[in-house]
Protein backbone atom coordinates (compact mmCIF):
# COMPACT_ATOMS: atom_id res chain seq x y z
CA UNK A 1 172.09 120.93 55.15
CA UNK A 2 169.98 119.28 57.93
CA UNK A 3 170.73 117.81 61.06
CA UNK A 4 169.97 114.03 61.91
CA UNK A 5 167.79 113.42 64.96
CA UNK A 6 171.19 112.23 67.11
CA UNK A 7 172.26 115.88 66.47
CA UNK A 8 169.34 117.51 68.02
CA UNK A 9 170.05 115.38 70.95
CA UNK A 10 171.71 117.34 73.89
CA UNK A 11 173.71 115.51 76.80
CA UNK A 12 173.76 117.24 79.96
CA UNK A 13 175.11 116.06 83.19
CA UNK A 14 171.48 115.62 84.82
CA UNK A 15 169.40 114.34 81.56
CA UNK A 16 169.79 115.06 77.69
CA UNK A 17 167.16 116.58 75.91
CA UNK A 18 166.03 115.87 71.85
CA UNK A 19 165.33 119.17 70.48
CA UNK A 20 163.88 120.14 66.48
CA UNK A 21 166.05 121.30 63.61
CA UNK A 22 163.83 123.59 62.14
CA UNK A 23 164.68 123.33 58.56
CA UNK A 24 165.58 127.07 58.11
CA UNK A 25 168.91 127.66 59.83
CA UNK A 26 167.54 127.42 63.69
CA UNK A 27 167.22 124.24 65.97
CA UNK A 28 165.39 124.76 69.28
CA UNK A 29 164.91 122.79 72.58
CA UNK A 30 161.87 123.99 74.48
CA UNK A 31 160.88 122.94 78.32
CA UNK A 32 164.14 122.03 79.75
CA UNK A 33 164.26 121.60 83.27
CA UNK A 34 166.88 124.19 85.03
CA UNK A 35 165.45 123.56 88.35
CA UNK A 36 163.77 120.97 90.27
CA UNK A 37 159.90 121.48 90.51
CA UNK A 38 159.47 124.12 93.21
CA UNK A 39 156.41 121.98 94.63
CA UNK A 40 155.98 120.14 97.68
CA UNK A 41 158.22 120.97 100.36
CA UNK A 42 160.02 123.17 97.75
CA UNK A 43 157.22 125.63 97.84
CA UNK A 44 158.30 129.15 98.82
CA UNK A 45 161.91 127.48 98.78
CA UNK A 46 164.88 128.59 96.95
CA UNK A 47 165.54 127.19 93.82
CA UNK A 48 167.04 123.30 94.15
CA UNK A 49 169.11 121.57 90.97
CA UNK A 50 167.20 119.33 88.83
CA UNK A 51 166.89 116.04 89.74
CA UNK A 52 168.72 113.65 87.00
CA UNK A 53 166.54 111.22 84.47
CA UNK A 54 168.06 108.78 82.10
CA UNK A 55 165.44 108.87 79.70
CA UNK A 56 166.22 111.21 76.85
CA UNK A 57 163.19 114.11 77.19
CA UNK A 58 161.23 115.75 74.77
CA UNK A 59 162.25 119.24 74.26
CA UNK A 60 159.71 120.18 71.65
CA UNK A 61 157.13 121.93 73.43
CA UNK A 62 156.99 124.67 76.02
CA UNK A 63 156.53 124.05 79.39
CA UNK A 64 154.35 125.37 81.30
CA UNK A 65 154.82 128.87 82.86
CA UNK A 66 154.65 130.37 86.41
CA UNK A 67 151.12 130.97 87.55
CA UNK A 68 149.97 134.25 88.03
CA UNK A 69 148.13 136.34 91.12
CA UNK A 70 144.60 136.72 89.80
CA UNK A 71 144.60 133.43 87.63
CA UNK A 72 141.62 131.53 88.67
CA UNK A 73 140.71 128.83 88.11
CA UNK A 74 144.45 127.97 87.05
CA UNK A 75 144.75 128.25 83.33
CA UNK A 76 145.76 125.94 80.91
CA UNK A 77 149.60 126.31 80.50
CA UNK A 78 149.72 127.77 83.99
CA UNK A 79 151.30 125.46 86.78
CA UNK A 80 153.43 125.61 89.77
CA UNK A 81 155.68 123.28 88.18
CA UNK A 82 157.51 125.77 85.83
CA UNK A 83 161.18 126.08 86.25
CA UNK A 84 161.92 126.04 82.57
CA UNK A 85 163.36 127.40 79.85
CA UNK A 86 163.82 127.10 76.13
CA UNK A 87 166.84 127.72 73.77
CA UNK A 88 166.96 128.44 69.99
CA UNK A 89 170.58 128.08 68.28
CA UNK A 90 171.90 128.45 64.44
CA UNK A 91 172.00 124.76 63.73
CA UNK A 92 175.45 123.56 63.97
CA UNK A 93 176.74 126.48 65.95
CA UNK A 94 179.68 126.73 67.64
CA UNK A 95 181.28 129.40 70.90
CA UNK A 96 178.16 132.05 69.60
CA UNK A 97 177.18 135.07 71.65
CA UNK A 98 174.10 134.50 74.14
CA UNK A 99 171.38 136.47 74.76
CA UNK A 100 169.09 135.24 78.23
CA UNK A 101 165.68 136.71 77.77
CA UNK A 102 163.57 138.02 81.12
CA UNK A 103 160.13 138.47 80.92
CA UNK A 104 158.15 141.46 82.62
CA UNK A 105 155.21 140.91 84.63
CA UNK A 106 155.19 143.27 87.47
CA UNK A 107 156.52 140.10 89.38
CA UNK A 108 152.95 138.67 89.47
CA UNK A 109 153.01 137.14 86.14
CA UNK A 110 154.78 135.99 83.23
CA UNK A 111 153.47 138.66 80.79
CA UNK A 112 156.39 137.64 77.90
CA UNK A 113 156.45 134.12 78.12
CA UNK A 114 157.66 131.65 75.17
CA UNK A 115 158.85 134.26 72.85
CA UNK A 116 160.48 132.52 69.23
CA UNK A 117 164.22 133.47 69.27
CA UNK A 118 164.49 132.47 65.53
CA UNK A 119 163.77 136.14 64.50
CA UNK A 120 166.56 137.59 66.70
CA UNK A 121 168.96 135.00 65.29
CA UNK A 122 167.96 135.50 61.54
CA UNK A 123 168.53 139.23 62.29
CA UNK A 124 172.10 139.11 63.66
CA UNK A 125 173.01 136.57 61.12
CA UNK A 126 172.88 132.98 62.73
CA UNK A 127 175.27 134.94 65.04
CA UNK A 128 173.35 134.72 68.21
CA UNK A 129 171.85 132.02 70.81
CA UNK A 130 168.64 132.98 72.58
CA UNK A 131 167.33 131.46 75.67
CA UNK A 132 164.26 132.34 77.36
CA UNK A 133 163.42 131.88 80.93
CA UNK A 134 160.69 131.64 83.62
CA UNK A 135 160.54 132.78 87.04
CA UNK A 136 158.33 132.41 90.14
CA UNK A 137 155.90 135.26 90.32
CA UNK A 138 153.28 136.07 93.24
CA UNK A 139 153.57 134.67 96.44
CA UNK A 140 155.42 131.35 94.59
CA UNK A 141 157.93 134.02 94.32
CA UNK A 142 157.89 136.79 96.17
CA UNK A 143 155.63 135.96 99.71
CA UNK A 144 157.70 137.57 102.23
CA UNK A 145 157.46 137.56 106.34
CA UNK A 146 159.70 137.01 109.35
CA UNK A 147 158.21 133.29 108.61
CA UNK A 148 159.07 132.67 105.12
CA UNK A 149 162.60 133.91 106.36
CA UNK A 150 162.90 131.51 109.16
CA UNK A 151 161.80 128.74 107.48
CA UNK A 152 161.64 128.90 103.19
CA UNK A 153 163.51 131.89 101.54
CA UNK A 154 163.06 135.15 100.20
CA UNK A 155 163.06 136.74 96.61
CA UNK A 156 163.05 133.16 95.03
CA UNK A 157 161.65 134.74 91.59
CA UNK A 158 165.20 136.09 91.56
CA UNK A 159 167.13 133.33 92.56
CA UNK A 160 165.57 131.62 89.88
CA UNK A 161 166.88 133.83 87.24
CA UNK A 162 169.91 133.46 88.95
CA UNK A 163 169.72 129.79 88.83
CA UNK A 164 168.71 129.80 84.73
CA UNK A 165 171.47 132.70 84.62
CA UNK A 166 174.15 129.46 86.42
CA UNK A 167 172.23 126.87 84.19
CA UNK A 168 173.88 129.17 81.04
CA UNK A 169 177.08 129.08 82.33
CA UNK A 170 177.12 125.48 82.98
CA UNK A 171 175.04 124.14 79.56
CA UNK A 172 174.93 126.42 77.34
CA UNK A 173 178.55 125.46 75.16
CA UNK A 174 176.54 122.23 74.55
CA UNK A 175 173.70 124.24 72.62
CA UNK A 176 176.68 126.33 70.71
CA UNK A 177 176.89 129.54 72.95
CA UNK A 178 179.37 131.01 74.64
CA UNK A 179 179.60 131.04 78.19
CA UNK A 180 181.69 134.15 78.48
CA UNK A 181 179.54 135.97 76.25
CA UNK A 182 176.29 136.55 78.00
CA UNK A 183 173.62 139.70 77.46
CA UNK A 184 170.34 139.51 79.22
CA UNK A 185 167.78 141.37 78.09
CA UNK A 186 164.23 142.18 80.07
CA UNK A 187 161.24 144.86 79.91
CA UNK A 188 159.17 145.86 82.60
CA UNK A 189 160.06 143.52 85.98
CA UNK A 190 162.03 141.88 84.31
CA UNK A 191 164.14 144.93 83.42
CA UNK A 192 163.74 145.76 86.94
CA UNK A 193 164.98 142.25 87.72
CA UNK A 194 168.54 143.49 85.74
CA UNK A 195 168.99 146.20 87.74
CA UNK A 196 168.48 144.32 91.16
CA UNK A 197 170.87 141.97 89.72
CA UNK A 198 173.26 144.69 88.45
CA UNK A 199 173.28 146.02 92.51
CA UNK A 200 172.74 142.71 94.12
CA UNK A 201 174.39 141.70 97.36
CA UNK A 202 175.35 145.16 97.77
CA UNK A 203 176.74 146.01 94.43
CA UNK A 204 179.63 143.60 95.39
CA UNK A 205 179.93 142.16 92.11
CA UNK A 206 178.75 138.36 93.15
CA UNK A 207 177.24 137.83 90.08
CA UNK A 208 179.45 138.95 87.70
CA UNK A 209 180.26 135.88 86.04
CA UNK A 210 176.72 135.42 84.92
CA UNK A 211 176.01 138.75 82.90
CA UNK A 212 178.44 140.47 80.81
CA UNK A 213 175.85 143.11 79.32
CA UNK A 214 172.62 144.26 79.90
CA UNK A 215 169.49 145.54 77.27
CA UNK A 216 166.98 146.81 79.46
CA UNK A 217 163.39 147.74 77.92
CA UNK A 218 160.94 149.88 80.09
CA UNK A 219 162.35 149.07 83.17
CA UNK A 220 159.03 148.91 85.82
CA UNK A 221 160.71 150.03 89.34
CA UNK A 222 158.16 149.59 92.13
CA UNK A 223 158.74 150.16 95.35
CA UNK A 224 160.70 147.64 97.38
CA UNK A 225 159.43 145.97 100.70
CA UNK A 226 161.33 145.42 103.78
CA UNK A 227 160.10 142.22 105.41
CA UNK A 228 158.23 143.99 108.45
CA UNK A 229 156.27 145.91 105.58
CA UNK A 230 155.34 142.46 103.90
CA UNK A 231 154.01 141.05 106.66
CA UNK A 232 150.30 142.69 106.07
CA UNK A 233 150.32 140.52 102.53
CA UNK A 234 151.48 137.36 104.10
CA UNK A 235 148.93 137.74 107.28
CA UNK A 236 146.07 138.77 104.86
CA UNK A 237 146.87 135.14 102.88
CA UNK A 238 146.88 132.91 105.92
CA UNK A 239 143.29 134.63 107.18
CA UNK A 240 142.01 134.03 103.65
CA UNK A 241 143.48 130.50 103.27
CA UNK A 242 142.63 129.53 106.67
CA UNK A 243 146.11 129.11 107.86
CA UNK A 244 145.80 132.05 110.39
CA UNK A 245 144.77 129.84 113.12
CA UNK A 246 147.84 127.41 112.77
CA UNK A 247 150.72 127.51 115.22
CA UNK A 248 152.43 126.81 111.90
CA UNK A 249 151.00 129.50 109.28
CA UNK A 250 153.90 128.65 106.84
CA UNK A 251 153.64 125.10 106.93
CA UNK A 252 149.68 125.22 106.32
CA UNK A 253 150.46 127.44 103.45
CA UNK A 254 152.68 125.34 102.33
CA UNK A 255 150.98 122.13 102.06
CA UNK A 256 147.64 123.89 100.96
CA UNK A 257 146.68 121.96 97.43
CA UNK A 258 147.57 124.21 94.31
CA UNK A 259 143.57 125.10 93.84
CA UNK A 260 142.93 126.56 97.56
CA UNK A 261 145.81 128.56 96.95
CA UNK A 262 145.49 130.30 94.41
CA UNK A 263 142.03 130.54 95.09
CA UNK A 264 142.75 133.18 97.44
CA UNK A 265 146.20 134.59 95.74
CA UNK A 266 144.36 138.44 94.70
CA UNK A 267 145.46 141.92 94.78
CA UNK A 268 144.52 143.29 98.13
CA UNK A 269 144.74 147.38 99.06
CA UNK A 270 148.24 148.24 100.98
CA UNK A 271 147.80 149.85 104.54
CA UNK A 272 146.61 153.39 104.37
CA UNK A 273 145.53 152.26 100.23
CA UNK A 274 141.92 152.86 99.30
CA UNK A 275 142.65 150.89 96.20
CA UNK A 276 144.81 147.13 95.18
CA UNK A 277 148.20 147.91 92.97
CA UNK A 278 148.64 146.87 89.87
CA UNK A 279 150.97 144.71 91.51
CA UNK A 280 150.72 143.25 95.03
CA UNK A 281 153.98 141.23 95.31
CA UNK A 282 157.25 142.64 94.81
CA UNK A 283 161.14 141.83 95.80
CA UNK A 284 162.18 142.35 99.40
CA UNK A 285 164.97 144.19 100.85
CA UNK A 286 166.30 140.71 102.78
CA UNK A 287 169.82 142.01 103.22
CA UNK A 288 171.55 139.65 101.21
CA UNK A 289 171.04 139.59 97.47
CA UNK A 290 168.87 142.79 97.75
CA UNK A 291 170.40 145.15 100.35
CA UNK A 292 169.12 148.46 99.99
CA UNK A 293 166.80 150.80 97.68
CA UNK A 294 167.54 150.67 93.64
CA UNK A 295 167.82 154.20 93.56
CA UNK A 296 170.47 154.52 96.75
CA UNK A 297 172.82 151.89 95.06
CA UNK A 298 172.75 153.50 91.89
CA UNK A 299 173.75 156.85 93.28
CA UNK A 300 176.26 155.09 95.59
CA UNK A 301 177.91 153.19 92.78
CA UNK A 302 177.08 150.05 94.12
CA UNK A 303 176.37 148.02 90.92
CA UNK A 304 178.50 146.01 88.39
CA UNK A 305 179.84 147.57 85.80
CA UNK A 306 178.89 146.34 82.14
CA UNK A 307 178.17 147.76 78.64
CA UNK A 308 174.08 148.63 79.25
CA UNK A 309 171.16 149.63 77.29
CA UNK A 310 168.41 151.19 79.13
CA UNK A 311 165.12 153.22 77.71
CA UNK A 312 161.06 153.49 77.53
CA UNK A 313 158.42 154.68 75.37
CA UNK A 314 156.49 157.94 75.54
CA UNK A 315 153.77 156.71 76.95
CA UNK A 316 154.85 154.38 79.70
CA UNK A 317 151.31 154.87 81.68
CA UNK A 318 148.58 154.65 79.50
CA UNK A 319 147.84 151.16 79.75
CA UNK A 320 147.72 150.91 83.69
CA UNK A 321 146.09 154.01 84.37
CA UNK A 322 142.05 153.80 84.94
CA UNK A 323 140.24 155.47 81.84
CA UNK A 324 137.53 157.19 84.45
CA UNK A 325 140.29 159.47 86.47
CA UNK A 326 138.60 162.79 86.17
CA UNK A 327 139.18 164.44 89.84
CA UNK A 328 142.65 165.04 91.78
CA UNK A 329 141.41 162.77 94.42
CA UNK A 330 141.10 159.52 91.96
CA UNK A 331 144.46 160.64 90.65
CA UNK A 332 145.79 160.39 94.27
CA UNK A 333 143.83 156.97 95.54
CA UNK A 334 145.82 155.53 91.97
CA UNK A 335 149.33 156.82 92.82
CA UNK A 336 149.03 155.76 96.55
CA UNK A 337 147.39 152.48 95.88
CA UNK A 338 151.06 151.51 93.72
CA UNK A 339 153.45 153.42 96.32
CA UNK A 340 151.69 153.46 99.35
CA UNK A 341 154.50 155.56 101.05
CA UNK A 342 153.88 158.42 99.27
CA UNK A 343 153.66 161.69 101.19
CA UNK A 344 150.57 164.17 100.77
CA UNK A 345 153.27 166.97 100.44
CA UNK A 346 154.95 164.95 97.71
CA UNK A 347 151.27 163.72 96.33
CA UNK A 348 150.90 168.15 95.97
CA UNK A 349 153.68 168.71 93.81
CA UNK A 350 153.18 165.68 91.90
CA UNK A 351 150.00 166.62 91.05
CA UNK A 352 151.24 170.52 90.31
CA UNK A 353 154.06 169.06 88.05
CA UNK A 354 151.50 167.14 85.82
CA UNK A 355 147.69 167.79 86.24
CA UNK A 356 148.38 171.09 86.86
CA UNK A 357 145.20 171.73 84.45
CA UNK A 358 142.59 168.88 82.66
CA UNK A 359 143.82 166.87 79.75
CA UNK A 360 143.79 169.01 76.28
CA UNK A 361 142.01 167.03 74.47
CA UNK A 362 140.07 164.42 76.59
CA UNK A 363 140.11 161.37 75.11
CA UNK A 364 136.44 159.75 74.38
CA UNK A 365 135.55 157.52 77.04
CA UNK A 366 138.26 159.05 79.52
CA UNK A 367 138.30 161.30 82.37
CA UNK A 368 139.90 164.60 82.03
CA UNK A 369 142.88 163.59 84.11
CA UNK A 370 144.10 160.13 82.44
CA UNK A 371 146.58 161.53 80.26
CA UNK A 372 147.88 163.49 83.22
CA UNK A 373 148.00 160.31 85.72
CA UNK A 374 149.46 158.57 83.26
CA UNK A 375 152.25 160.63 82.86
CA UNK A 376 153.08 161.06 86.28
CA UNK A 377 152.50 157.40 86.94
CA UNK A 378 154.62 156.73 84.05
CA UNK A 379 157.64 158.64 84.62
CA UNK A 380 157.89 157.83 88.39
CA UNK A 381 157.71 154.24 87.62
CA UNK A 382 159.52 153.54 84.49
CA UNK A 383 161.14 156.80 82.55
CA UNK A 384 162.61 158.78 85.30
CA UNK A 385 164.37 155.53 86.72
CA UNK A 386 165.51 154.50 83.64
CA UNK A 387 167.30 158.02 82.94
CA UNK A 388 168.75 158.04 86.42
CA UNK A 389 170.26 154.55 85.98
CA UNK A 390 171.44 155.44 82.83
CA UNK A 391 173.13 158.66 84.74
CA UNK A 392 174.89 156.13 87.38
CA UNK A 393 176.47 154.49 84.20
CA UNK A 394 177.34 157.42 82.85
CA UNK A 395 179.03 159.11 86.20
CA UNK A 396 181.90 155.75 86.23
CA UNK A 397 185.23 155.65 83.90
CA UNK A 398 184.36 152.01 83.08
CA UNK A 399 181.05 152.71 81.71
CA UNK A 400 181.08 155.98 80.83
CA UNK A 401 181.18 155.17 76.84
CA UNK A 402 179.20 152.11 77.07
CA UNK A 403 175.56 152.80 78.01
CA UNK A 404 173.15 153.99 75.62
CA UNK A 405 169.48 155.39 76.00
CA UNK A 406 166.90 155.33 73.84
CA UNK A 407 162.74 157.41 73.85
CA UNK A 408 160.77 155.05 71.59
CA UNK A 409 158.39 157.29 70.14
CA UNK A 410 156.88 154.55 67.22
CA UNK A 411 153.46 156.09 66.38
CA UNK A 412 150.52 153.42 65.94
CA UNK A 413 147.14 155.08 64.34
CA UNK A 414 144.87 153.35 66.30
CA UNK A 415 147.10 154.09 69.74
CA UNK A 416 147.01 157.60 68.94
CA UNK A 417 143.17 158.08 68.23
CA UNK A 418 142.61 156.15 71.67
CA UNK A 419 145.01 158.39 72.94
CA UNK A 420 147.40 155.59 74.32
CA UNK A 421 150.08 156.44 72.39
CA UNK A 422 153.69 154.77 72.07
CA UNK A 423 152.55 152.26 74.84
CA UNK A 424 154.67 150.32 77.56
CA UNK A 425 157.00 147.69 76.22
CA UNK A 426 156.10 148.64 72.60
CA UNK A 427 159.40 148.31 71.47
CA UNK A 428 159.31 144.41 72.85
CA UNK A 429 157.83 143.02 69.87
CA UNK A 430 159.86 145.46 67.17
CA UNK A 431 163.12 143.81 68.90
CA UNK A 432 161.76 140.25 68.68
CA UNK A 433 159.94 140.57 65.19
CA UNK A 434 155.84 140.93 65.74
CA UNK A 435 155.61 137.36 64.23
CA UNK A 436 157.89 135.81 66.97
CA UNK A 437 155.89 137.38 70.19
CA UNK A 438 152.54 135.52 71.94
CA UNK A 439 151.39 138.99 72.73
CA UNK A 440 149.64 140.90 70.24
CA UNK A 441 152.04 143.37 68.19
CA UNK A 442 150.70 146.48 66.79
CA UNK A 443 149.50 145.61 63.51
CA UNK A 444 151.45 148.52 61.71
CA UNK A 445 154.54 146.75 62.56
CA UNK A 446 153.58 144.91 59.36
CA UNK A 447 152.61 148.51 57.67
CA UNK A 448 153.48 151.46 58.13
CA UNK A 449 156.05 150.94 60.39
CA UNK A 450 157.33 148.16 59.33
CA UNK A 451 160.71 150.09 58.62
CA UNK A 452 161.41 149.69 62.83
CA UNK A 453 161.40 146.08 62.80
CA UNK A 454 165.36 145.88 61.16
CA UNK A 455 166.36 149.32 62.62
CA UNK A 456 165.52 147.77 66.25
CA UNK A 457 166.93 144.27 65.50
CA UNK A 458 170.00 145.24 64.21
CA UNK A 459 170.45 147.60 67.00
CA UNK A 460 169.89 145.09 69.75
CA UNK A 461 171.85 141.83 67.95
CA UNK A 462 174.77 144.13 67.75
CA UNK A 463 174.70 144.97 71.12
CA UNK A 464 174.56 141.17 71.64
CA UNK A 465 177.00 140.68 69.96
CA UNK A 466 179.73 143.50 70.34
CA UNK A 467 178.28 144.76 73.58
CA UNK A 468 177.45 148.08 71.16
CA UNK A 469 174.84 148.83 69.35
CA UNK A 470 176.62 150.83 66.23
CA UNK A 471 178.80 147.46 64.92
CA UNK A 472 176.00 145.55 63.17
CA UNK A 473 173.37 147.96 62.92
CA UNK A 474 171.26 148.56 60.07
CA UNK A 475 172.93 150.51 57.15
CA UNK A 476 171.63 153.64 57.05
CA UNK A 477 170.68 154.15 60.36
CA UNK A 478 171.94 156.94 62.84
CA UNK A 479 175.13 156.13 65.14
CA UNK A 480 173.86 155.89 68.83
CA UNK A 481 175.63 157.94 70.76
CA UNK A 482 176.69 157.14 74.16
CA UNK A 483 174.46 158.83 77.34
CA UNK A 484 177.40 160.47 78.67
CA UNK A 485 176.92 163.99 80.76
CA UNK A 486 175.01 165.14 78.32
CA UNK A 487 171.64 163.01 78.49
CA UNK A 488 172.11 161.76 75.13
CA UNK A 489 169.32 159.27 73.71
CA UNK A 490 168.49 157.75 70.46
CA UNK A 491 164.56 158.99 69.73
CA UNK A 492 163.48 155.95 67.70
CA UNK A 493 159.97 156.75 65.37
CA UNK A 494 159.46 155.77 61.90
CA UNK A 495 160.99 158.15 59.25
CA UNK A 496 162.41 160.44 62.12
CA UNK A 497 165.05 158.26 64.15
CA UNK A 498 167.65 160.29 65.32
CA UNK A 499 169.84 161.97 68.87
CA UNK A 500 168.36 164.36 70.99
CA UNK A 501 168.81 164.93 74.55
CA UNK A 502 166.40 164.92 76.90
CA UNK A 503 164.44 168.00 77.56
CA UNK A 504 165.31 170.20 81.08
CA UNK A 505 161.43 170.27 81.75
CA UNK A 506 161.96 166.30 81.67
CA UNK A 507 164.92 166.64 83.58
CA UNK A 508 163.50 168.93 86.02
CA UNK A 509 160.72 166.72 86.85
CA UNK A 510 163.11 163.29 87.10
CA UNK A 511 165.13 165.48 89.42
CA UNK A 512 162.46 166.13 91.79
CA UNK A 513 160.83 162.20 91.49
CA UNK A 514 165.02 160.87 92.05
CA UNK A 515 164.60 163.28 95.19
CA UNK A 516 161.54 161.77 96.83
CA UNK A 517 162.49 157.92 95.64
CA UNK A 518 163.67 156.82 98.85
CA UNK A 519 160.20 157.86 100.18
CA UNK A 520 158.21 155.79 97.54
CA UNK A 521 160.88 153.03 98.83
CA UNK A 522 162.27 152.32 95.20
């Protein structure tokens, strides 16, 4: 049965919103306001309430989303004007589990923006509620010096989460969903996003009212800034804005129009860098909500203690790494361009641990040490933090039966002729259902390994759910075991999904990358 136009309507204290039934069991409302428009005098400010409107909005069509560093001129459905989200429901429901959706980026863009919930709550049911977010990237985000301190805030791309994450708690009964039932879920930054929030404010537990679980996909752990160290970004912006000259730097930055902005919002090389990251802007250690290295408050304990998911895909680096790397030296100017701290002594055994010899076979068009970059660059960033988070879990009474790992391992023919293999944030669109993603899914996920597409949605919409994976999941499937002591994971691939453990050469190298992680500042 349908809904009449008075039911899609949603009254919220500040405005109501008219959303669409559908017709197939799901009712979304798209672009609602969860914050006021950070524009203005809100720009590098933390994120404000929404201003209230009478008017019933349309809630039918996305907003826009955060603009990106390198986006210029502006695109189309880019805008500084983006603190919204969207949120699909069963129609009719009623006190339902919520999952809040975090999309990666490497904190310079919105690189999972507007994804369709309806295929996550046809999978678990009409048992779910989805809601998807967006978050200031960049310097709209993340600009960080002794000036945005004094005078705007720091880390607002996270205090915007944690302003959707508040919006949940205070709206999201009205949509059907249950307020004490919340999951977020995130790849890449905006995995790395979870964890900050998981150890925020000194693993004190300030947030725990807003997160009750946590599904964590490839999670992309750069290295952290203190605000002395961000200082060269936020000096290099006012000389290439032409702020530098103002007694006021941050006030000329802030009232620059949009378009001279961004203009001039580009990677740059870190000191002592011969090359720009991948990712220029990144959270700041401000004392407050972040407080100290991921990896320290981990080890120390310092992080609230929920029912977690956390895991990555063979090939975490293939897609960053540049194809021409065929010396040591370009192998070193990549990993010090994206952790500038590294040591030369460290830089040595990194390079003894995985391009100890040429790649066997060279991929066409490739130098003979991408695969071996790649690895290292993809196990120092995502795999070897994911397995030591997963550890922390593991090591605590609370936890230590609820945190699972997973290796997706989903083989794609044309990934492995190119020799890119099971690619970052793969699993992302077998999760969501390739038809429900704006990014590209691998075309087999329609094919040959089509089989994944249940196996992974059950999985993850009984985690939602149950806060574990095993209640709902797919019949037939294996039982994920818990991490534990015993580095258990699930190894996901088509035909061959199964437990293993992870291997000690693995281990071995994870050991030695958690040992120099306070040097690469993550």
């Amino acid at each position: 049965m349908g809904t009449s136009a008075a039911d899609n309507v949603k009254q919220l204290d500040y405005t109501s919103y008219l959303g669409y039934d559908q017709g197939d069991g799901v009712s979304f409302w798209k672009g609602i306001r969860f914050a006021a428009a950070p524009v203005g005098e809100l720009r590098f400010a933390g994120p404000q309430d929404p201003p209230a409107t009478k008017d019933i909005q349309d809630a039918t069509a996305h907003g826009p989303i955060c603009i990106a560093t390198g986006s210029y001129p502006i695109p189309d459905g880019q805008s500084e004007d983006c603190l919204f989200l969207d949120v699909y429901a069963p129609t009719k429901a009623s006190n339902l589990p919520v999952f809040v959706w975090i999309p990666g980026g490497g904190y310079n863009s919105i690189a999972n923006a507007n994804y369709d919930g309806t295929g996550l709550i046809k999978a678990s049911g009409h048992n779910i509620v989805v809601v998807t977010i967006n978050y200031r990237v960049g310097p709209y985000g993340f600009l960080a010096s002794k000036e945005v301190q004094r005078n705007g805030s720091l880390n607002n791309g996270l205090k915007d989460i944690i302003q959707a994450l508040e919006w949940v708690q205070k709206h999201i009964a009205t949509f059907g969903g249950d307020p004490s039932h919340v999951t977020v879920g995130g790849d890449s930054a905006g995995g790395d996003a979870i964890t900050l929030l998981l150890s925020s404010y000194g693993g004190s537990g300030k947030l725990t009212s807003l997160l009750h679980a946590a599904a964590v996909e490839s999670p992309s752990l750069g290295s952290l800034a203190t605000v002395e160290e961000s200082k060269f970004v936020y000096d290099n912006l006012t000389i290439r804005t032409g702020c530098a000259p103002s007694k006021d730097t941050f006030g000329c930055l802030r009232n620059l129009d949009i378009d001279t902005l961004q203009k001039e919002n580009y990677n740059i090389p870190f000191p002592n860098a011969s090359l720009p990251p991948i990712y220029l802007y990144r959270p700041t250690i401000d004392n407050d909500l972040v407080t100290d290295h991921t990896y320290r408050l981990f080890g120390q304990g310092r992080f609230i203690k929920i029912p977690v998911i956390f895991g990555y895909d063979s090939n975490e680096g293939t897609i960053f790494t540049p194809h021409h790397i065929s010396t040591i030296d370009q192998a070193d100017q990549f990993i010090q361009a994206n952790f500038p701290t590294i040591q030369k002594v460290q830089l040595d055994k990194v390079n003894s641990m995985y391009m100890s010899e040429p790649d066997n076979p060279v991929y066409e068009g490739t130098g003979k040490y991408w695969q071996g970059v790649s690895n290292a660059y993809g196990e120092i960033r995502y795999i070897c933090p994911a397995i030591y988070i997963l550890s922390a879990y593991s090591g605590h009474s609370a936890t230590v039966n609820s945190n699972w790992g997973y290796h997706y391992a989903v083989l794609d023919s044309d990934a492995v002729t190119s020799g890119y293999g099971t690619t970052h944030t793969m699993e992302v669109s077998a999760i969501w259902g390739p038809q429900y993603v704006s990014a590209r899914p691998p075309a087999s996920y329609s094919t040959s390994n089509s089989e994944i597409v249940p196996l992974m949605q059950q999985y993850w919409t009984s985690f939602i759910r149950s806060y574990n994976p095993n209640t709902y999941r797919a019949a037939g499937s294996p039982k994920w075991q818990p991490w534990g002591d015993g580095y258990k994971q699930m190894f996901i691939q088509t035909g061959d999904t199964r437990m293993i453990v992870v291997s000690d050469d693995q281990k071995k190298r994870c050991k030695y990358l958690e040992s120099i992680a306070q040097d690469l500042a993550q």
